[in-house]
Protein backbone atom coordinates (compact mmCIF):
# COMPACT_ATOMS: atom_id res chain seq x y z
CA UNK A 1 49.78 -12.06 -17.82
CA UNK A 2 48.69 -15.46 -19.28
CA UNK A 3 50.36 -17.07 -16.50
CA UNK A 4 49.29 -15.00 -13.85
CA UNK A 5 45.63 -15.69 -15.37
CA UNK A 6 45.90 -19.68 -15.51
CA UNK A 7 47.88 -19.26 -12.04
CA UNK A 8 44.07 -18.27 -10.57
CA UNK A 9 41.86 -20.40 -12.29
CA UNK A 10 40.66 -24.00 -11.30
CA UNK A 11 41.39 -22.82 -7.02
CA UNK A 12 38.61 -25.04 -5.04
CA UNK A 13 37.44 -23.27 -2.60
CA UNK A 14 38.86 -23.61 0.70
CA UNK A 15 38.39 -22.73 4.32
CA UNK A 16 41.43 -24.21 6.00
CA UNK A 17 44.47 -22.18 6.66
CA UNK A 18 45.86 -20.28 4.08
CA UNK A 19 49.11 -18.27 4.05
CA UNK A 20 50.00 -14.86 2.12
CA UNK A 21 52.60 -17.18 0.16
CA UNK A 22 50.05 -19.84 -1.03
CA UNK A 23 47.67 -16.91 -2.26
CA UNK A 24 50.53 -15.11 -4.25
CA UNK A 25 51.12 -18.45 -6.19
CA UNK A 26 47.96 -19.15 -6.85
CA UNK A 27 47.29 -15.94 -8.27
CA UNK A 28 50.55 -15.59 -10.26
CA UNK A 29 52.09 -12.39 -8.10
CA UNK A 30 54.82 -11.67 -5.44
CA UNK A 31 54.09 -11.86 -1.58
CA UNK A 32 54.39 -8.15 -1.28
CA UNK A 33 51.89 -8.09 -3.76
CA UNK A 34 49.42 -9.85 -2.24
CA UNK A 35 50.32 -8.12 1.07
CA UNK A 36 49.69 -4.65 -0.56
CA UNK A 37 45.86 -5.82 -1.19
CA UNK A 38 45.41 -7.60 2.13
CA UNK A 39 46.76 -4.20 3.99
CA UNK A 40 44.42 -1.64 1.30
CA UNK A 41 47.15 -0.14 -0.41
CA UNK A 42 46.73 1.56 -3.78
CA UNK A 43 49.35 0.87 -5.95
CA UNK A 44 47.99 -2.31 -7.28
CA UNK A 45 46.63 -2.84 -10.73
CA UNK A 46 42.68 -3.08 -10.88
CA UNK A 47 43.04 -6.66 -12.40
CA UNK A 48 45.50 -7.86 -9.85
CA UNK A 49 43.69 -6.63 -7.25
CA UNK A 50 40.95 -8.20 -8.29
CA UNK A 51 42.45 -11.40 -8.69
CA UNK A 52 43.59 -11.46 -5.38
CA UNK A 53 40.51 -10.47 -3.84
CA UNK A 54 39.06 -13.46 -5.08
CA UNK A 55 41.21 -15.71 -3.79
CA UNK A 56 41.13 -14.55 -0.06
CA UNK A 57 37.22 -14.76 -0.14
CA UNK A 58 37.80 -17.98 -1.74
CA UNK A 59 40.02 -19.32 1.08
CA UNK A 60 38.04 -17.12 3.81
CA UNK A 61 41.59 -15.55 4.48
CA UNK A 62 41.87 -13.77 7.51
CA UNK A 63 44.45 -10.85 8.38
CA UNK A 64 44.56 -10.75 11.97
CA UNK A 65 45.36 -13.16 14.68
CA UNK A 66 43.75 -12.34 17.83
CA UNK A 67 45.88 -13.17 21.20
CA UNK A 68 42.76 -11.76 23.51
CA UNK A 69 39.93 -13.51 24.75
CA UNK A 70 38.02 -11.07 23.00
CA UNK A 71 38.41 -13.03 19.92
CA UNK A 72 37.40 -9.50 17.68
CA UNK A 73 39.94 -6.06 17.76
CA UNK A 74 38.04 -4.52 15.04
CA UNK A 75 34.44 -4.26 14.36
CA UNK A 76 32.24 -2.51 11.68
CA UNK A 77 29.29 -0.57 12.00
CA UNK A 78 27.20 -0.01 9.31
CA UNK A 79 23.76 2.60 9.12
CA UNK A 80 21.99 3.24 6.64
CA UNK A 81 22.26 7.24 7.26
CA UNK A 82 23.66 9.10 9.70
CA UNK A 83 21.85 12.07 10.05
CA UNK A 84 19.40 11.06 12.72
CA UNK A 85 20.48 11.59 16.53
CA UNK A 86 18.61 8.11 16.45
CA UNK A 87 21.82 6.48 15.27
CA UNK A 88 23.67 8.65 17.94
CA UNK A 89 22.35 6.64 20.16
CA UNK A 90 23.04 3.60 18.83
CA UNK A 91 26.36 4.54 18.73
CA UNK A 92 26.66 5.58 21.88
CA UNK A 93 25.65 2.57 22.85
CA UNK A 94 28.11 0.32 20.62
CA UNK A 95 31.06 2.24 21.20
CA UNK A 96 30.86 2.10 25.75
CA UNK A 97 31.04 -1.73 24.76
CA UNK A 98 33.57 -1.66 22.50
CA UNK A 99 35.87 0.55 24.36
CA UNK A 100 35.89 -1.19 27.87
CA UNK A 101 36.30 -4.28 25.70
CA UNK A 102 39.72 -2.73 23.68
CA UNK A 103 37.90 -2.65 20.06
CA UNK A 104 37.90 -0.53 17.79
CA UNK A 105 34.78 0.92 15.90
CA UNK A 106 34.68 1.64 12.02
CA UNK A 107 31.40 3.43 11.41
CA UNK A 108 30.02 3.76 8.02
CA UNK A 109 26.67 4.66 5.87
CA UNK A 110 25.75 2.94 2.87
CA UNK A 111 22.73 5.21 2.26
CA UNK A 112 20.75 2.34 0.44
CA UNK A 113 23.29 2.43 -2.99
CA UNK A 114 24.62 -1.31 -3.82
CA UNK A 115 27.71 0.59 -4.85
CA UNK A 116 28.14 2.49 -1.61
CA UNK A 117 27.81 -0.99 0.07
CA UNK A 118 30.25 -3.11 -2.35
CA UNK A 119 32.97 -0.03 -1.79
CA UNK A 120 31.97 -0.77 2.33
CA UNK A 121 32.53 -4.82 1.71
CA UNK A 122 35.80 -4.06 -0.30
CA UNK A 123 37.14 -1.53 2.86
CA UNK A 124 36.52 -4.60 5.07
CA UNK A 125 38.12 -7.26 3.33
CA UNK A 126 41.09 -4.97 3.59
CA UNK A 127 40.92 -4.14 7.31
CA UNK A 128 39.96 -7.36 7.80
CA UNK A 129 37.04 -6.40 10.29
CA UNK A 130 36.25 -9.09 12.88
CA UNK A 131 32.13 -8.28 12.96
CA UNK A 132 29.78 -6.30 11.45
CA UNK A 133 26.85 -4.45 13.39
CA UNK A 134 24.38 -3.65 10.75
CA UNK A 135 21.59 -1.18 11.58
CA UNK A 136 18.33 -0.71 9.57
CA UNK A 137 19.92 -1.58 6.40
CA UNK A 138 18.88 -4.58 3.96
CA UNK A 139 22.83 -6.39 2.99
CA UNK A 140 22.36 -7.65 -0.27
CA UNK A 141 22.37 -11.73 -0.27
CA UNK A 142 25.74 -11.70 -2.34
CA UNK A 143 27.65 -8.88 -0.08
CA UNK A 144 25.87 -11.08 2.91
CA UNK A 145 26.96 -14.66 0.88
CA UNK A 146 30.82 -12.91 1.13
CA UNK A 147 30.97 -12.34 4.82
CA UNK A 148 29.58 -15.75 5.76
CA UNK A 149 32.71 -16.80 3.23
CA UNK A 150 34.86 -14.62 5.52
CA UNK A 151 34.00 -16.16 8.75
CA UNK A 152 32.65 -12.79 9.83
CA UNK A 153 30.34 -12.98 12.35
CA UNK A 154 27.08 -10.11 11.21
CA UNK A 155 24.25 -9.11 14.21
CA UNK A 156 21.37 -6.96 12.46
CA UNK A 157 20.00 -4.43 14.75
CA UNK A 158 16.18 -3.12 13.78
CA UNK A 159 16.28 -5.23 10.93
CA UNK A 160 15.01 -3.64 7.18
CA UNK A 161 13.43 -6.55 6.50
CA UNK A 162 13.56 -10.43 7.01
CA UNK A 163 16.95 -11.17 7.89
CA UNK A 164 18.53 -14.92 6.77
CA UNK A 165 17.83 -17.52 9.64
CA UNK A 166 21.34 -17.40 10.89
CA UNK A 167 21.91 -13.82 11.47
CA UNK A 168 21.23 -12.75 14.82
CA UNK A 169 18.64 -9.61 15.10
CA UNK A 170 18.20 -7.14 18.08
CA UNK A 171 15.06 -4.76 18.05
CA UNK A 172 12.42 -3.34 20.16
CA UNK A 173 8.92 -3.81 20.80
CA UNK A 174 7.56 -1.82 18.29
CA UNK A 175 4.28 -3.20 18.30
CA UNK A 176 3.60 -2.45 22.02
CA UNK A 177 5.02 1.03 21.74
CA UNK A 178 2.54 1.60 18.87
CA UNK A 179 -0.36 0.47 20.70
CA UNK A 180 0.43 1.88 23.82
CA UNK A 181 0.80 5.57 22.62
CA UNK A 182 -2.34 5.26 20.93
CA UNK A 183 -4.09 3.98 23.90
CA UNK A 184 -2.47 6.69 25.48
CA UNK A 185 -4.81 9.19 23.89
CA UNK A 186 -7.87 7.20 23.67
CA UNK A 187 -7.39 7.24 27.15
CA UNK A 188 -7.79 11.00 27.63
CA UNK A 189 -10.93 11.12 25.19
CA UNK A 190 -9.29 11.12 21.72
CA UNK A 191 -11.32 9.21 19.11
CA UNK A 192 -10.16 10.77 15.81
CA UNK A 193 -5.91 10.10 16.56
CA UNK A 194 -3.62 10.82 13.24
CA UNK A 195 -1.09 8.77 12.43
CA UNK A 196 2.15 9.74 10.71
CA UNK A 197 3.89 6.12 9.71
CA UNK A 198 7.23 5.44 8.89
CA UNK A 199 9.01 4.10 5.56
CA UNK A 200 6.60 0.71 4.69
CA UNK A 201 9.93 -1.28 3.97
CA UNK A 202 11.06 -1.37 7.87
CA UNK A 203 9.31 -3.89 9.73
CA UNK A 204 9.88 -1.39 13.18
CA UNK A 205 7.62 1.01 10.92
CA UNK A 206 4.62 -2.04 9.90
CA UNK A 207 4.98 -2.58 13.75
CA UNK A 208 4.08 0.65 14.90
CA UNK A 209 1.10 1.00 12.44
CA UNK A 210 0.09 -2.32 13.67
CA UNK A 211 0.43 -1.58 17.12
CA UNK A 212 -1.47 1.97 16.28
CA UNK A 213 -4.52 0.02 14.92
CA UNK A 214 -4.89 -2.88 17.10
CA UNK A 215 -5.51 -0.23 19.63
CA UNK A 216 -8.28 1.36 18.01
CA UNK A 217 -9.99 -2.21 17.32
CA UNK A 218 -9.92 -2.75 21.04
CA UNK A 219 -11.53 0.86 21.67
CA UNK A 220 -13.86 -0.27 18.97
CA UNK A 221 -13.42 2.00 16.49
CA UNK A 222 -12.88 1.18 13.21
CA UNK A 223 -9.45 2.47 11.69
CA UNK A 224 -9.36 5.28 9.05
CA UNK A 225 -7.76 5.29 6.41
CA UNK A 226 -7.59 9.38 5.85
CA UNK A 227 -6.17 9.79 9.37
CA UNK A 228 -2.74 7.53 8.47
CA UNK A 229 -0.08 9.63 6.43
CA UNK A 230 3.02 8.49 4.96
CA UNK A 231 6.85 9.63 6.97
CA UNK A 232 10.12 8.56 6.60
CA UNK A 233 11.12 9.24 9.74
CA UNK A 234 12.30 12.73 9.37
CA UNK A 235 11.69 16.02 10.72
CA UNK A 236 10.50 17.37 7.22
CA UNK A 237 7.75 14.21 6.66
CA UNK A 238 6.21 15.00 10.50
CA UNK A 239 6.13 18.43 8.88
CA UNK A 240 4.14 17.76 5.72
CA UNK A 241 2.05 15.06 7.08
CA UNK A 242 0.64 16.98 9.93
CA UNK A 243 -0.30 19.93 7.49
CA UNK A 244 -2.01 16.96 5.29
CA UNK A 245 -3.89 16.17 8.48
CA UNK A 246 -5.20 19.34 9.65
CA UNK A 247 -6.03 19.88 5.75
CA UNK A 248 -8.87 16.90 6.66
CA UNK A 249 -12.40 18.19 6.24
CA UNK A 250 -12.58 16.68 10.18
CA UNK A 251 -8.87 16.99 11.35
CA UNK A 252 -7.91 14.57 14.15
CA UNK A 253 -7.72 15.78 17.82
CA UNK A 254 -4.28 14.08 18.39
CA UNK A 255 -1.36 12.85 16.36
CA UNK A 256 0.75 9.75 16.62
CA UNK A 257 4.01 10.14 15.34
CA UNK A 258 6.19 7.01 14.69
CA UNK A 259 9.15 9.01 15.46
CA UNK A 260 10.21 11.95 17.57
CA UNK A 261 11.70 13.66 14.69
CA UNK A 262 8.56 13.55 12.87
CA UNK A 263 6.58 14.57 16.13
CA UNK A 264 8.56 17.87 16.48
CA UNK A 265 8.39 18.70 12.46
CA UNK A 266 4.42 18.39 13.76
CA UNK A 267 5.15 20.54 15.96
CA UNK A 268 6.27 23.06 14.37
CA UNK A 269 3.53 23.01 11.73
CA UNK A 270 1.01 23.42 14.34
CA UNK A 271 3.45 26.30 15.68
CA UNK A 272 3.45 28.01 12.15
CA UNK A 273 -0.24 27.95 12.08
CA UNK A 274 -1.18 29.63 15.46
CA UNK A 275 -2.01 26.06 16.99
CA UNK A 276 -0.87 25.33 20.18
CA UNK A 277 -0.16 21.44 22.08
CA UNK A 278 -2.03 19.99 23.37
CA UNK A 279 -4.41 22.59 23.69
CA UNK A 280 -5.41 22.54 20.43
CA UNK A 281 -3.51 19.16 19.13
CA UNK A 282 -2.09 16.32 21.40
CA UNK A 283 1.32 14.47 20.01
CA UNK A 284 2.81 11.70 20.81
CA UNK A 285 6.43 10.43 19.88
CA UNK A 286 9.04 7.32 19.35
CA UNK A 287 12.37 7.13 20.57
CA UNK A 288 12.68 9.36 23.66
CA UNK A 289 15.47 11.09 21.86
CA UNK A 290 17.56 13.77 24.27
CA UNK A 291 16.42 16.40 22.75
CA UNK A 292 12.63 15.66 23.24
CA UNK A 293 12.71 16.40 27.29
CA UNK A 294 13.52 20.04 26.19
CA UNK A 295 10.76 21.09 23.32
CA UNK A 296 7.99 22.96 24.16
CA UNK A 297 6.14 21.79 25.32
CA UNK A 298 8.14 18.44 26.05
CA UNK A 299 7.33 15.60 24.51
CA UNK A 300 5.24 12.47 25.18
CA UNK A 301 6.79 9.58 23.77
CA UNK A 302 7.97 5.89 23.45
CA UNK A 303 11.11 5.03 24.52
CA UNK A 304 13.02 2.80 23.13
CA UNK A 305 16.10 1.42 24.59
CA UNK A 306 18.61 2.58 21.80
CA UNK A 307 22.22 2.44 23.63
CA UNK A 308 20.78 -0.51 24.94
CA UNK A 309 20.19 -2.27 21.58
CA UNK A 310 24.32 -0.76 20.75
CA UNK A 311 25.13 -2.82 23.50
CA UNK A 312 23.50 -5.73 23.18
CA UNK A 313 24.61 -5.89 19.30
CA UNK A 314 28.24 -5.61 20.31
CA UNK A 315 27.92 -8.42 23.15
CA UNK A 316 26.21 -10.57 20.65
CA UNK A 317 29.16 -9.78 18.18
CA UNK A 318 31.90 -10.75 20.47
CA UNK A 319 30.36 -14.30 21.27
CA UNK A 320 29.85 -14.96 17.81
CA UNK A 321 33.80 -13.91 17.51
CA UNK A 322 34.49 -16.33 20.21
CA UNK A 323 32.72 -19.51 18.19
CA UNK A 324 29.84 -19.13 21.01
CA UNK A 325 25.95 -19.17 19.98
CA UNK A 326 23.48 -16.52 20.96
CA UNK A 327 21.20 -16.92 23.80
CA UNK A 328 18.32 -16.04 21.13
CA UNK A 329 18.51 -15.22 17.55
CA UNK A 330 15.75 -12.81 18.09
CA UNK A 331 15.54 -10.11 20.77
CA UNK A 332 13.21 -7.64 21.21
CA UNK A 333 13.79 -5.10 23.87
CA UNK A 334 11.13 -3.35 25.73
CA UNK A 335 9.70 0.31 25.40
CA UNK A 336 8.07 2.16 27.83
CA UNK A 337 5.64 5.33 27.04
CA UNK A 338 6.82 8.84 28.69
CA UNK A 339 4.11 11.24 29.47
CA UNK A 340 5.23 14.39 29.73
CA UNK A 341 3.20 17.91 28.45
CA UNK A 342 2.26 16.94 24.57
CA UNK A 343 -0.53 15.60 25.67
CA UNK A 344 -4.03 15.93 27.20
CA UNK A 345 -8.27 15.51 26.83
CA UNK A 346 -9.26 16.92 23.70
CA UNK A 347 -10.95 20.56 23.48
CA UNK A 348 -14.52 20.60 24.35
């Protein structure tokens, strides 16, 4: 094992060419070995493994040679949940791309958990993934340090945060679509408008609120504090926070909702206390989710080109793949406001 040890140490990193054969040497194992890691098998030793590992990040080894145009056969697609038809949509989106192009699509949730996302970095080394698609979800700077190492070309869709100045980003206009659903209802008579925000970490969600105020400064009237409730984007959150507004010595007369999950858990508090929309509260949405064109009463909302942004992540992926540069680093789609039943003039 002593050799094997000193057979690793000392490598300079590289980023020429590298064969299976050189990276066995230098780590002190057999070919098959080595192979056995690059392919995911199991039945290597922990401290091999992890030997070897290093060495192909080290080198920026790469499994597969491409004979396409495509430049990419297999790309990852990372969420931070799943359980949203949100990132349905997405999907939906990434995969009609991906399939008239040949690819194949490894989806995958990290939920937020450094460990669930250094497992997810590990899987890829292994399938040797040609992009990743990463989809409201911060990438640590190491994990993002490793696939910049790899030659692995990453587009962030509805970035967490601020992404590093050479990754690629593909979002909506969030800011728009917050102020105009809340111009909207100050256009039917509101003047006390909830809002239910989402998580403060997502820049889509700052955008909204933004978007939500600057429209009330340009109606002159001065924001409120009371009438803004934490969400996370959830069904449960448009709940809770739409009981917390009603619970308002003076309740609003309409409700923003920076989601159409949360706007339906509204809803259906409203529902639960005898209330009825918009006769008694108007609600507005953001997504234009499927499912919204079919609640009662259906929904007003935002749209916001999801499938759209799937597509436009993957396209962006496969001329990174090809060594080609992105017409923009930053794109921002447009949304559009739906009208539709959930809203109308306030009660006299």
């Amino acid at each position: 094992m002593a050799a094997d040890e000193a057979g690793a140490e000392g490598v300079p990193a590289s980023r020429g060419k590298v064969t299976i054969t050189e990276i066995a040497r230098q780590a002190g194992v057999s070919v098959p070995t080595v192979s056995r890691v690059v392919n995911g098998r199991s039945d290597v030793s922990p401290r091999t493994r992890a030997r070897v590992e290093d060495l192909l990040l080290r080198h920026g080894y790469r499994k597969r040679a491409h004979a396409s145009g495509s430049g990419a056969a297999l790309l990852d697609l990372v969420f931070n949940d799943l359980d949203s038809p949100w990132a349905v949509e997405i999907l939906r989106g990434v995969e009609e791309v991906a399939h008239a192009a040949g690819i194949g699509t490894v989806v995958s949730a990290i939920h937020g958990r450094s460990g669930d996302a250094r497992e997810w970095m590990r899987n890829l080394r292994a399938r040797a993934s040609d992009g990743v698609i990463l989809v409201t979800s911060a990438l640590e700077p190491l994990l993002h340090e490793e696939l910049r190492a790899l030659g692995v070309p990453l587009v962030v869709v509805d970035p967490a945060g601020s992404p590093a100045l050479d990754v690629p980003t593909i979002g909506a206009a969030n800011w728009s679509g917050g102020l105009a659903a809340t111009e909207h209802l100050l256009s039917l008579g509101h003047r006390r408008i909830g809002l239910i925000a989402g998580p403060p970490r997502l820049l889509c969600s700052r955008a909204r609120l933004d978007g939500y105020r600057a429209a009330l400064e340009g109606a002159g009237i001065a924001p409120d504090g009371s009438l803004v409730v934490p969400g996370d984007f959830h069904p449960e959150s448009g709940f809770t926070g739409c009981n917390a507004l009603l619970a308002l010595p003076e309740p609003p007369t309409a409700l923003f909702a920076a989601s159409d999950q949360m706007a339906l858990g509204a809803i259906e508090a409203l529902r639960r206390r005898g209330l009825r929309v918009p006769e008694d509260l108007s609600v507005v949405g953001f997504d234009d989710l499927p499912e919204v064109r079919w609640s009662a009463p259906p929904l007003t909302t935002v749209r916001q080109p999801l499938a759209d942004m799937g597509k436009l992540a993957v396209r962006t992926v496969l001329r990174l793949a090809r060594g080609e540069q992105p017409d923009s680093p930053r794109v921002e789609l447009g949304t559009e406001l739906v009208v539709r039943s959930s809203t109308a003039p306030p009660a006299p």
